[in-house]
PDB file of N, CA and C in Angstrom:
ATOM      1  N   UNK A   1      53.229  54.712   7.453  1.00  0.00           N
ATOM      2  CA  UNK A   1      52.035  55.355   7.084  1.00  0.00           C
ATOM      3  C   UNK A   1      51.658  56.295   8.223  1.00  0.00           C
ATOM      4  N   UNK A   2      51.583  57.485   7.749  1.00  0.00           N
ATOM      5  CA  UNK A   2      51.582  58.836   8.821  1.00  0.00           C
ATOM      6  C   UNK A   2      50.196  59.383   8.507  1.00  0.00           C
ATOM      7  N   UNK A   3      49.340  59.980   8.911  1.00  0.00           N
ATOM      8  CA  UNK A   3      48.969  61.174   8.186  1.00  0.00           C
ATOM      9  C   UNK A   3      49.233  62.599   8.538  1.00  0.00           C
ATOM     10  N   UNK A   4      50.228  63.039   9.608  1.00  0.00           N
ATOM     11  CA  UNK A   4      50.899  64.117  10.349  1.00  0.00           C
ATOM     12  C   UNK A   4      51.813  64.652   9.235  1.00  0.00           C
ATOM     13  N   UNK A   5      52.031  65.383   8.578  1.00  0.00           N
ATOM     14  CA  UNK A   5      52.717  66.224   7.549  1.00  0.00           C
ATOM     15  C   UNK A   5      54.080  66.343   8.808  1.00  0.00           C
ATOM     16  N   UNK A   6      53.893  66.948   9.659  1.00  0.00           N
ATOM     17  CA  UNK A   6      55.327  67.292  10.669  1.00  0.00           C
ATOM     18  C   UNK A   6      55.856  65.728  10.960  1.00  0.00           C
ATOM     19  N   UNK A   7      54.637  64.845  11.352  1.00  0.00           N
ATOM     20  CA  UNK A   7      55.517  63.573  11.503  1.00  0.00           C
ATOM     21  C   UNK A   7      56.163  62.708  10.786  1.00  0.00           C
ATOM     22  N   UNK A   8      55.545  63.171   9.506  1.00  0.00           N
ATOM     23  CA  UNK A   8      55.791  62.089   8.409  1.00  0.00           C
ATOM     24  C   UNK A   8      57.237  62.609   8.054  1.00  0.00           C
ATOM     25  N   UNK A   9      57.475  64.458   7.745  1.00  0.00           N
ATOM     26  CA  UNK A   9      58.793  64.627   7.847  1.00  0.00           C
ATOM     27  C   UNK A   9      59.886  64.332   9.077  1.00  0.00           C
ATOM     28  N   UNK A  10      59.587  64.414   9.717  1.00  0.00           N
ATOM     29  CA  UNK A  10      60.712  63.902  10.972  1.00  0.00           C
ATOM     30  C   UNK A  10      60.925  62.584  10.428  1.00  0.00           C
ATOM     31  N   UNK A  11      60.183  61.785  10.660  1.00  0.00           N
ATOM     32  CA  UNK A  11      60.273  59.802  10.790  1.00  0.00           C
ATOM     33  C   UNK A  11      61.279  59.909   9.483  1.00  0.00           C
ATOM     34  N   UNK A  12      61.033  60.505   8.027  1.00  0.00           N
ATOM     35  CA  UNK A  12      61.378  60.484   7.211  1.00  0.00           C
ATOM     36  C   UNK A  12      62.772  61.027   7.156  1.00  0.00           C
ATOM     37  N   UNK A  13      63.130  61.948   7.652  1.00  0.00           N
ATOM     38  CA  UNK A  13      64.452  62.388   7.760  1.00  0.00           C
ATOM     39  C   UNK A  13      65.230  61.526   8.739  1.00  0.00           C
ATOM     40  N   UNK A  14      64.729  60.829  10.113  1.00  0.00           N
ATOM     41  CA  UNK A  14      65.975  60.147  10.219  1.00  0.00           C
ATOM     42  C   UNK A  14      66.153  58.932   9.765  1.00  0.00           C
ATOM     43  N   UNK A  15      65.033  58.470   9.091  1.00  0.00           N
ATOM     44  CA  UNK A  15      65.117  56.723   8.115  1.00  0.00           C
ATOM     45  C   UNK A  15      66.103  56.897   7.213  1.00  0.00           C
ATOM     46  N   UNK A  16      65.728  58.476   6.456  1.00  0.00           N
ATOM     47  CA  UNK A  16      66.924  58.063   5.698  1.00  0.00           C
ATOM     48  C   UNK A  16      68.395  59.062   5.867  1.00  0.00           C
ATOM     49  N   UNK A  17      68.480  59.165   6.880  1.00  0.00           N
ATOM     50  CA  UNK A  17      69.735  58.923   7.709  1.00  0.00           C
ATOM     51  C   UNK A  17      70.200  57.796   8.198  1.00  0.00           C
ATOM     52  N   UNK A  18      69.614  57.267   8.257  1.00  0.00           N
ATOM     53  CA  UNK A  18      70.140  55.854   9.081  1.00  0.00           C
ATOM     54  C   UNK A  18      69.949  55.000   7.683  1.00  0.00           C
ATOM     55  N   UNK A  19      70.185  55.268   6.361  1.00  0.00           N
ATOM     56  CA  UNK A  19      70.404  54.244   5.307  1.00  0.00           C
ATOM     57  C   UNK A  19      68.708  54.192   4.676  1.00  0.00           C
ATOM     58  N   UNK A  20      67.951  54.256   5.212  1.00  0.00           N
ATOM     59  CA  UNK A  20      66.800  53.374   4.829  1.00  0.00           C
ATOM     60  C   UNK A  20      65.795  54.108   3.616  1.00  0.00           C
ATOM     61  N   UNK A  21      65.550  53.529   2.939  1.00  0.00           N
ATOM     62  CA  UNK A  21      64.786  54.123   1.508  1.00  0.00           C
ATOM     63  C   UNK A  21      63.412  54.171   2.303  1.00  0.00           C
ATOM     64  N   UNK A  22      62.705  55.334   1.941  1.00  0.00           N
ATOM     65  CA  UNK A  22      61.565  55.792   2.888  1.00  0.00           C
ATOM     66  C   UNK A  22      60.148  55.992   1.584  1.00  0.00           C
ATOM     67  N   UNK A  23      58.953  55.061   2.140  1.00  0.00           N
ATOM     68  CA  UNK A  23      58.065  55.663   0.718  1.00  0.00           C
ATOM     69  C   UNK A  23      56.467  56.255   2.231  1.00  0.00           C
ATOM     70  N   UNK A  24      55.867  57.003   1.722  1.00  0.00           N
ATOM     71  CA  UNK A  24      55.150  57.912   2.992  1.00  0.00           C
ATOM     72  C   UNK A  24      53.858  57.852   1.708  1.00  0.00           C
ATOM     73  N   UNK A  25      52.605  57.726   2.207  1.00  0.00           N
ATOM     74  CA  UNK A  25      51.526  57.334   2.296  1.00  0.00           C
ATOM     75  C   UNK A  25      50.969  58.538   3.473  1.00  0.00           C
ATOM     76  N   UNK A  26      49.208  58.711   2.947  1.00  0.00           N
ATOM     77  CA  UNK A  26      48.411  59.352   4.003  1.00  0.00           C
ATOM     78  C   UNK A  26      47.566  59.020   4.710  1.00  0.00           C
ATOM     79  N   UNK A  27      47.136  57.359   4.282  1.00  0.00           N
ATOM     80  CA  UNK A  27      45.944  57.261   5.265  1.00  0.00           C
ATOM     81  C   UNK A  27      45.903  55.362   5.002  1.00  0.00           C
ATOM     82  N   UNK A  28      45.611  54.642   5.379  1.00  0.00           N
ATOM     83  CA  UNK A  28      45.739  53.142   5.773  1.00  0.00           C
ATOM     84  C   UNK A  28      44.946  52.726   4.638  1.00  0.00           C
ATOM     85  N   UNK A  29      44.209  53.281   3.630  1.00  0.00           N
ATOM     86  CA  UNK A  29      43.764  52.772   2.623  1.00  0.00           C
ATOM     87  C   UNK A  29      44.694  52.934   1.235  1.00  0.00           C
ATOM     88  N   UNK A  30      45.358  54.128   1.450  1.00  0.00           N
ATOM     89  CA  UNK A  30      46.970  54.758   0.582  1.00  0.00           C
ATOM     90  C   UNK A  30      47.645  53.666   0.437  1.00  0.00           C
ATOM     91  N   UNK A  31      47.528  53.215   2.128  1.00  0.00           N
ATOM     92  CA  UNK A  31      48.833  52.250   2.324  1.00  0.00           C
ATOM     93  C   UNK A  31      48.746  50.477   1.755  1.00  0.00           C
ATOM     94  N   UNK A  32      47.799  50.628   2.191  1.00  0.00           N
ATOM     95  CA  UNK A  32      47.156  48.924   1.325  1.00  0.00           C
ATOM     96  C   UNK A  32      47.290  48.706  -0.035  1.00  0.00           C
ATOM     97  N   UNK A  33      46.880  50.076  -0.544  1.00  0.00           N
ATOM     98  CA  UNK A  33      46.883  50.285  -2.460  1.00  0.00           C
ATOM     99  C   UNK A  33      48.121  50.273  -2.434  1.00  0.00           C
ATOM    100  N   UNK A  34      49.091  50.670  -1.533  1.00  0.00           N
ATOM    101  CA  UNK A  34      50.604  50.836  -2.035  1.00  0.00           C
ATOM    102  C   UNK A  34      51.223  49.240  -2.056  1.00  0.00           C
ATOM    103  N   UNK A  35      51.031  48.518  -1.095  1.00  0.00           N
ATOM    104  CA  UNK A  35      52.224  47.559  -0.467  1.00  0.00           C
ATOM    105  C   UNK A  35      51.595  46.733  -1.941  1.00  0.00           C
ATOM    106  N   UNK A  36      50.110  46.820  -2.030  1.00  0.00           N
ATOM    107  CA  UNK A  36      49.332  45.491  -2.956  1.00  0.00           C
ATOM    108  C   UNK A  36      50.468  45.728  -3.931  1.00  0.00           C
ATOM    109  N   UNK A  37      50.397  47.422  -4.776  1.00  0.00           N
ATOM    110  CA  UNK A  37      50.822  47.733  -6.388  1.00  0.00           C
ATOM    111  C   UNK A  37      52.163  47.373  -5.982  1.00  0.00           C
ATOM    112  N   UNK A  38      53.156  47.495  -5.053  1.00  0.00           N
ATOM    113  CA  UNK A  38      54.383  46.962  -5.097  1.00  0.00           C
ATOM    114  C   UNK A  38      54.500  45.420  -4.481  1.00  0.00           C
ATOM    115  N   UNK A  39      53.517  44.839  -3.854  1.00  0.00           N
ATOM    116  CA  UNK A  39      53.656  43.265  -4.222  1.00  0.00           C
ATOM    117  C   UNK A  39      53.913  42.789  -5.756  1.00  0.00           C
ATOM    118  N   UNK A  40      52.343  43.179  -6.126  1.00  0.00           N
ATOM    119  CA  UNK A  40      52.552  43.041  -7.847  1.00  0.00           C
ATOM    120  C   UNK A  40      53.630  43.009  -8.507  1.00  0.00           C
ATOM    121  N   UNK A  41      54.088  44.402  -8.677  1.00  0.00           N
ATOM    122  CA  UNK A  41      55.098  44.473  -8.780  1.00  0.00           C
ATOM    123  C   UNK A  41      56.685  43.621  -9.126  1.00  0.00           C
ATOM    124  N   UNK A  42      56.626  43.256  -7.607  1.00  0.00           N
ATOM    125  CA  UNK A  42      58.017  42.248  -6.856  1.00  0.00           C
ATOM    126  C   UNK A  42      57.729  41.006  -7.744  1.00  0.00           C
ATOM    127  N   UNK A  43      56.634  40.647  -7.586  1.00  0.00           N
ATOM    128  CA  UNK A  43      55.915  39.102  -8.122  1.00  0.00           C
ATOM    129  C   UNK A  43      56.383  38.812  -9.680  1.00  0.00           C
ATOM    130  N   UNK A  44      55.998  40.423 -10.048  1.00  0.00           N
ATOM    131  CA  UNK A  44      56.034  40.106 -11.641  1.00  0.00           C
ATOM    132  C   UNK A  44      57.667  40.120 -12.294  1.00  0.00           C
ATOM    133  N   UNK A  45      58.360  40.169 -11.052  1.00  0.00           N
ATOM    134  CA  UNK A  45      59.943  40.446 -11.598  1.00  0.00           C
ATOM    135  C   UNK A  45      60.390  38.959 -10.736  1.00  0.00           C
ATOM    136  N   UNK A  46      59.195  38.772 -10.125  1.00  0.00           N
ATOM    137  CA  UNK A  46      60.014  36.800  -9.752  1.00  0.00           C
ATOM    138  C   UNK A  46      60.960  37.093  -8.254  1.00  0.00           C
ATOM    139  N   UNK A  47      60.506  38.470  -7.651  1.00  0.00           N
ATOM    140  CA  UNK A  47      60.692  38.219  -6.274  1.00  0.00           C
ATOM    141  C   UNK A  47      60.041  38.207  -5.165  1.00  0.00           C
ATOM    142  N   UNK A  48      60.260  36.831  -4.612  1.00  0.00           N
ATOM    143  CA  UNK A  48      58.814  36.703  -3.473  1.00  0.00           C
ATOM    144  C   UNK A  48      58.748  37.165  -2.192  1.00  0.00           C
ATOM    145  N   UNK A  49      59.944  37.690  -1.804  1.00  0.00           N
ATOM    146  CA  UNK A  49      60.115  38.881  -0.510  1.00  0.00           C
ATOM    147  C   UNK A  49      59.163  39.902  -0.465  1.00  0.00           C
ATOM    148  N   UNK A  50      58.632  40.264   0.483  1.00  0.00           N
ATOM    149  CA  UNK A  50      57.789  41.701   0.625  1.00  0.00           C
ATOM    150  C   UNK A  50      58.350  42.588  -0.080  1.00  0.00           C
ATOM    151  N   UNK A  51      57.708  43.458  -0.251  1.00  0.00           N
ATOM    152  CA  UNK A  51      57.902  44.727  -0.881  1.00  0.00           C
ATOM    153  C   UNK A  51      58.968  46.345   0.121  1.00  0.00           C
ATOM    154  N   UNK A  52      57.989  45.828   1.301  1.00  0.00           N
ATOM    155  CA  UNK A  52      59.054  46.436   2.306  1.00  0.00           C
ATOM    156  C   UNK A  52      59.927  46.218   3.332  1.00  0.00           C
ATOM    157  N   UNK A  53      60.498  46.324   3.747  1.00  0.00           N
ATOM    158  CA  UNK A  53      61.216  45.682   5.109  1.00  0.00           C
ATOM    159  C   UNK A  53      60.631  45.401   6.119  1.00  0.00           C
ATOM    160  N   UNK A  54      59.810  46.894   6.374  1.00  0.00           N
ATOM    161  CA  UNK A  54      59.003  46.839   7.113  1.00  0.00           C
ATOM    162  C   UNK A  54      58.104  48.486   7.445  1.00  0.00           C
ATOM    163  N   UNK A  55      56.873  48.054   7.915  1.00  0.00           N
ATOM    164  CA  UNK A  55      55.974  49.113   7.652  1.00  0.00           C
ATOM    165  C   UNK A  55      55.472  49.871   9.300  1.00  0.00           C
ATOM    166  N   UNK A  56      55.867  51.268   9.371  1.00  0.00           N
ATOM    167  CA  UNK A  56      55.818  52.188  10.159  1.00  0.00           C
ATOM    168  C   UNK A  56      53.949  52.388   9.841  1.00  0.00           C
ATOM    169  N   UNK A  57      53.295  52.122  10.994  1.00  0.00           N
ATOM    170  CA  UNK A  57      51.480  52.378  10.691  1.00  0.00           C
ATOM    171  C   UNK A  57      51.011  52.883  11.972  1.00  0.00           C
ATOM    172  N   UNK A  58      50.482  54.045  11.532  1.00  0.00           N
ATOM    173  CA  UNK A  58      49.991  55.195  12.340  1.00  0.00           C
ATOM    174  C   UNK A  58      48.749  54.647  12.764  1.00  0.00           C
ATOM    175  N   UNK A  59      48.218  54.622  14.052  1.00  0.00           N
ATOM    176  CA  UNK A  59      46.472  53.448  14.206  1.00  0.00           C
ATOM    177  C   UNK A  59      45.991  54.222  13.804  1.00  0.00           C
ATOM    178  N   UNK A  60      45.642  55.583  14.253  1.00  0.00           N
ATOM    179  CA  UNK A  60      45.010  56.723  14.161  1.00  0.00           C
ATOM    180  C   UNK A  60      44.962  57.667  12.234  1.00  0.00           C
ATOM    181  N   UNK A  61      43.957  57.704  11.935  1.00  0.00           N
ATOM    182  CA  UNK A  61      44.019  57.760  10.140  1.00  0.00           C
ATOM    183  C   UNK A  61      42.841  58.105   9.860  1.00  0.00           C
ATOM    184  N   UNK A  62      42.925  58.876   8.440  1.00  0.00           N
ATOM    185  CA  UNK A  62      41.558  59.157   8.028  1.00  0.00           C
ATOM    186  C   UNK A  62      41.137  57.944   6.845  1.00  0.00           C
ATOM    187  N   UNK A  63      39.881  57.922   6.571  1.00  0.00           N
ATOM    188  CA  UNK A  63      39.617  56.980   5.262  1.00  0.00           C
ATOM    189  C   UNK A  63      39.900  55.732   6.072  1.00  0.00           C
ATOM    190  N   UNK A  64      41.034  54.734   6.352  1.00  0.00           N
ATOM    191  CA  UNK A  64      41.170  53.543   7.046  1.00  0.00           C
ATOM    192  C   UNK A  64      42.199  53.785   7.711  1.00  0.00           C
ATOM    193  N   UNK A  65      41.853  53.474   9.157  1.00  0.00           N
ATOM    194  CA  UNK A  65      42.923  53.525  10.174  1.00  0.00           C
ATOM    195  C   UNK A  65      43.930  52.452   9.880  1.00  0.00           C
ATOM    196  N   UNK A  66      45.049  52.549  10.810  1.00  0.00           N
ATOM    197  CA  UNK A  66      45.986  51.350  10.656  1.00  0.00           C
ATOM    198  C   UNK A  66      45.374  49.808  11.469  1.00  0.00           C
ATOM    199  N   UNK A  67      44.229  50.023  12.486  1.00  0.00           N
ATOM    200  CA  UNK A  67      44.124  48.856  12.897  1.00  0.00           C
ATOM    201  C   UNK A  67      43.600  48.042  11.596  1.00  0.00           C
ATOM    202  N   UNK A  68      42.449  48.821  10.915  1.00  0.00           N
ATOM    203  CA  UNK A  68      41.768  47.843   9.415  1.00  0.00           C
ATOM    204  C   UNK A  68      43.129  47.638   8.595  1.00  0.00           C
ATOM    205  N   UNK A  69      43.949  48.775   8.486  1.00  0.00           N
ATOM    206  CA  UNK A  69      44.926  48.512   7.232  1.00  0.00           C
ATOM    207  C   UNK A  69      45.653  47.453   7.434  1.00  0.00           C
ATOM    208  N   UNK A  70      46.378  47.219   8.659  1.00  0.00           N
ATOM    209  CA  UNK A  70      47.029  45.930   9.238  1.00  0.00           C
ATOM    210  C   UNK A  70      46.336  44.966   9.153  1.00  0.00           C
ATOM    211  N   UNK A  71      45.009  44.456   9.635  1.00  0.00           N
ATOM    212  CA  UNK A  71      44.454  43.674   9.986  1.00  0.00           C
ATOM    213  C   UNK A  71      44.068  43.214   7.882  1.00  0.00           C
ATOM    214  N   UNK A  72      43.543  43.992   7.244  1.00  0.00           N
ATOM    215  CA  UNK A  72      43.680  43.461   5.973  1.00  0.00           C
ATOM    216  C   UNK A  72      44.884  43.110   5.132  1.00  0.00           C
ATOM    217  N   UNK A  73      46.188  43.783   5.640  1.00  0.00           N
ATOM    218  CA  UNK A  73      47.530  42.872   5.008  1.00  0.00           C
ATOM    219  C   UNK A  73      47.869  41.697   5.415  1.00  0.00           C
ATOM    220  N   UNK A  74      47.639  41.356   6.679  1.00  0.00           N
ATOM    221  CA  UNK A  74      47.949  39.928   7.448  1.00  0.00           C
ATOM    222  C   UNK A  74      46.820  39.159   6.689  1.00  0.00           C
ATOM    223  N   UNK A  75      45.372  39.613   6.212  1.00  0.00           N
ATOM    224  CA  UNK A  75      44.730  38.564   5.910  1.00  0.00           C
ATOM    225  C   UNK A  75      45.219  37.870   4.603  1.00  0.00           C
ATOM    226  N   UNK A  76      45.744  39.318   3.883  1.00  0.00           N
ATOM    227  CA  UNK A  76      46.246  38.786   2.391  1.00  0.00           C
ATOM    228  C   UNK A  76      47.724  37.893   2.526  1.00  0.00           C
ATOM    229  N   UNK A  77      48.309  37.464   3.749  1.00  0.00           N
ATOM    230  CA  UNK A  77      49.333  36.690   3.806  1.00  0.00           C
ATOM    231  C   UNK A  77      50.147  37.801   3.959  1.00  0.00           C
ATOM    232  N   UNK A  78      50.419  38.777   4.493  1.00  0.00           N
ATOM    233  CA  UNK A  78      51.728  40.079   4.072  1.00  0.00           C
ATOM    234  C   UNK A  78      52.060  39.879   5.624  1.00  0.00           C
ATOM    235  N   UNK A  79      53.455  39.355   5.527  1.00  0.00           N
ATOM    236  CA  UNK A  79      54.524  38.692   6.476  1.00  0.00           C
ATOM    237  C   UNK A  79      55.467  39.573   7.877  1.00  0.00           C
ATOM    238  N   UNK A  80      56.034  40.562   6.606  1.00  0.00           N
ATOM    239  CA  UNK A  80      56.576  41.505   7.075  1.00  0.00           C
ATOM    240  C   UNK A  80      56.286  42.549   8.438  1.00  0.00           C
ATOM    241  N   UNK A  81      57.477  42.656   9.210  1.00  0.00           N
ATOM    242  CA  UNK A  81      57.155  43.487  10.321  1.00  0.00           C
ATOM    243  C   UNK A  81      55.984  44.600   9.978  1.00  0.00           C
ATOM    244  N   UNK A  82      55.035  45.074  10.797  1.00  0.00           N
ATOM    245  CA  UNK A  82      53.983  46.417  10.966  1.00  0.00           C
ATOM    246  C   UNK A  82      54.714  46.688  12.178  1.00  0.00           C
ATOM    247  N   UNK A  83      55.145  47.995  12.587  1.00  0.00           N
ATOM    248  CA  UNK A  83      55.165  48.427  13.833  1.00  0.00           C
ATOM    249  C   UNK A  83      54.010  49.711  13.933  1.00  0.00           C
ATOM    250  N   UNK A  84      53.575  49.915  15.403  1.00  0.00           N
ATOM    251  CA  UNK A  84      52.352  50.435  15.453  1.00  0.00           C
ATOM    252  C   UNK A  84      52.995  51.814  16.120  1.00  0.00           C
ATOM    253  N   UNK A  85      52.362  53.162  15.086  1.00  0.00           N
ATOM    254  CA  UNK A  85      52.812  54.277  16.050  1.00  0.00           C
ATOM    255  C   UNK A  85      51.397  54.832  16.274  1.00  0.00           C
ATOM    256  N   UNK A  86      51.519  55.195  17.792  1.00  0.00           N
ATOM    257  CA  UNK A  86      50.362  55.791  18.394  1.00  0.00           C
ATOM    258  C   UNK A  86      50.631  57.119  18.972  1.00  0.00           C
ATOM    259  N   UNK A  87      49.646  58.353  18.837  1.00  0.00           N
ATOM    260  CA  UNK A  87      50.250  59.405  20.105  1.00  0.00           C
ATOM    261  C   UNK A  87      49.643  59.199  21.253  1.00  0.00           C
ATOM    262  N   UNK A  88      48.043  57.940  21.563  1.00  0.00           N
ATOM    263  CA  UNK A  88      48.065  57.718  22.062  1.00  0.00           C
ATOM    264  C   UNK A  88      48.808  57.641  23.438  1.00  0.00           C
ATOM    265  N   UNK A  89      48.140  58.104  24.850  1.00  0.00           N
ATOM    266  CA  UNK A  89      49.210  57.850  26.166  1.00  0.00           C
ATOM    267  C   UNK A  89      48.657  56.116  26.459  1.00  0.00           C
TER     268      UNK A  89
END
C-alpha cells in the first residue's frame, strides 16, 4: 500500500520481476477494504490462509495511514507479514 504513483510503479515492477503477483491500493483505508473483500473471499472458497503473502504498508497515507491500517488488521486476527515502508530518515 503506496500512495506515491512513482513508488507504487517501481515496487511494482520489480515484485513482479521477481515472480510475485502485485495488487496496489492508495491509502490504508483502500487497503483494509481490500485484504477484508479478499479474506471473504478465500473463506468462501474454504481457504483459511491470508489473502496475501504479505503486505508492503506505506505509514505515511491519506484517509488512514498505515500505522491505523496495520494496527486494525492485527486486531481482526490478520497474521500475515506487514512490512513498514517509510521515507522517513
Amino acid at each position: 500500500m503506496e500512495d506515491g504513483l512513482d513508488n507504487q510503479r517501481l515496487l511494482a515492477l520489480i515484485l513482479r520481476k521477481a515472480g510475485a503477483k502485485v495488487t496496489i491500493v492508495n491509502n490504508g483505508k483502500e487497503a483494509l477494504e481490500k485484504v477484508i473483500a479478499e479474506q471473504k473471499k478465500s473463506l468462501a472458497d474454504g481457504i483459511q490462509t491470508p489473502p496475501f503473502d504479505v503486505i508492503l504498508m506505506d505509514m505515511q497515507m491519506p484517509e488512514m495511514d498505515g500505522y491505523e491500517a496495520t494496527w486494525r488488521l492485527r486486531e481482526m486476527g490478520y497474521t500475515a507479514p506487514i512490512i513498514a515502508l517509510t521515507a522517513m530518515p
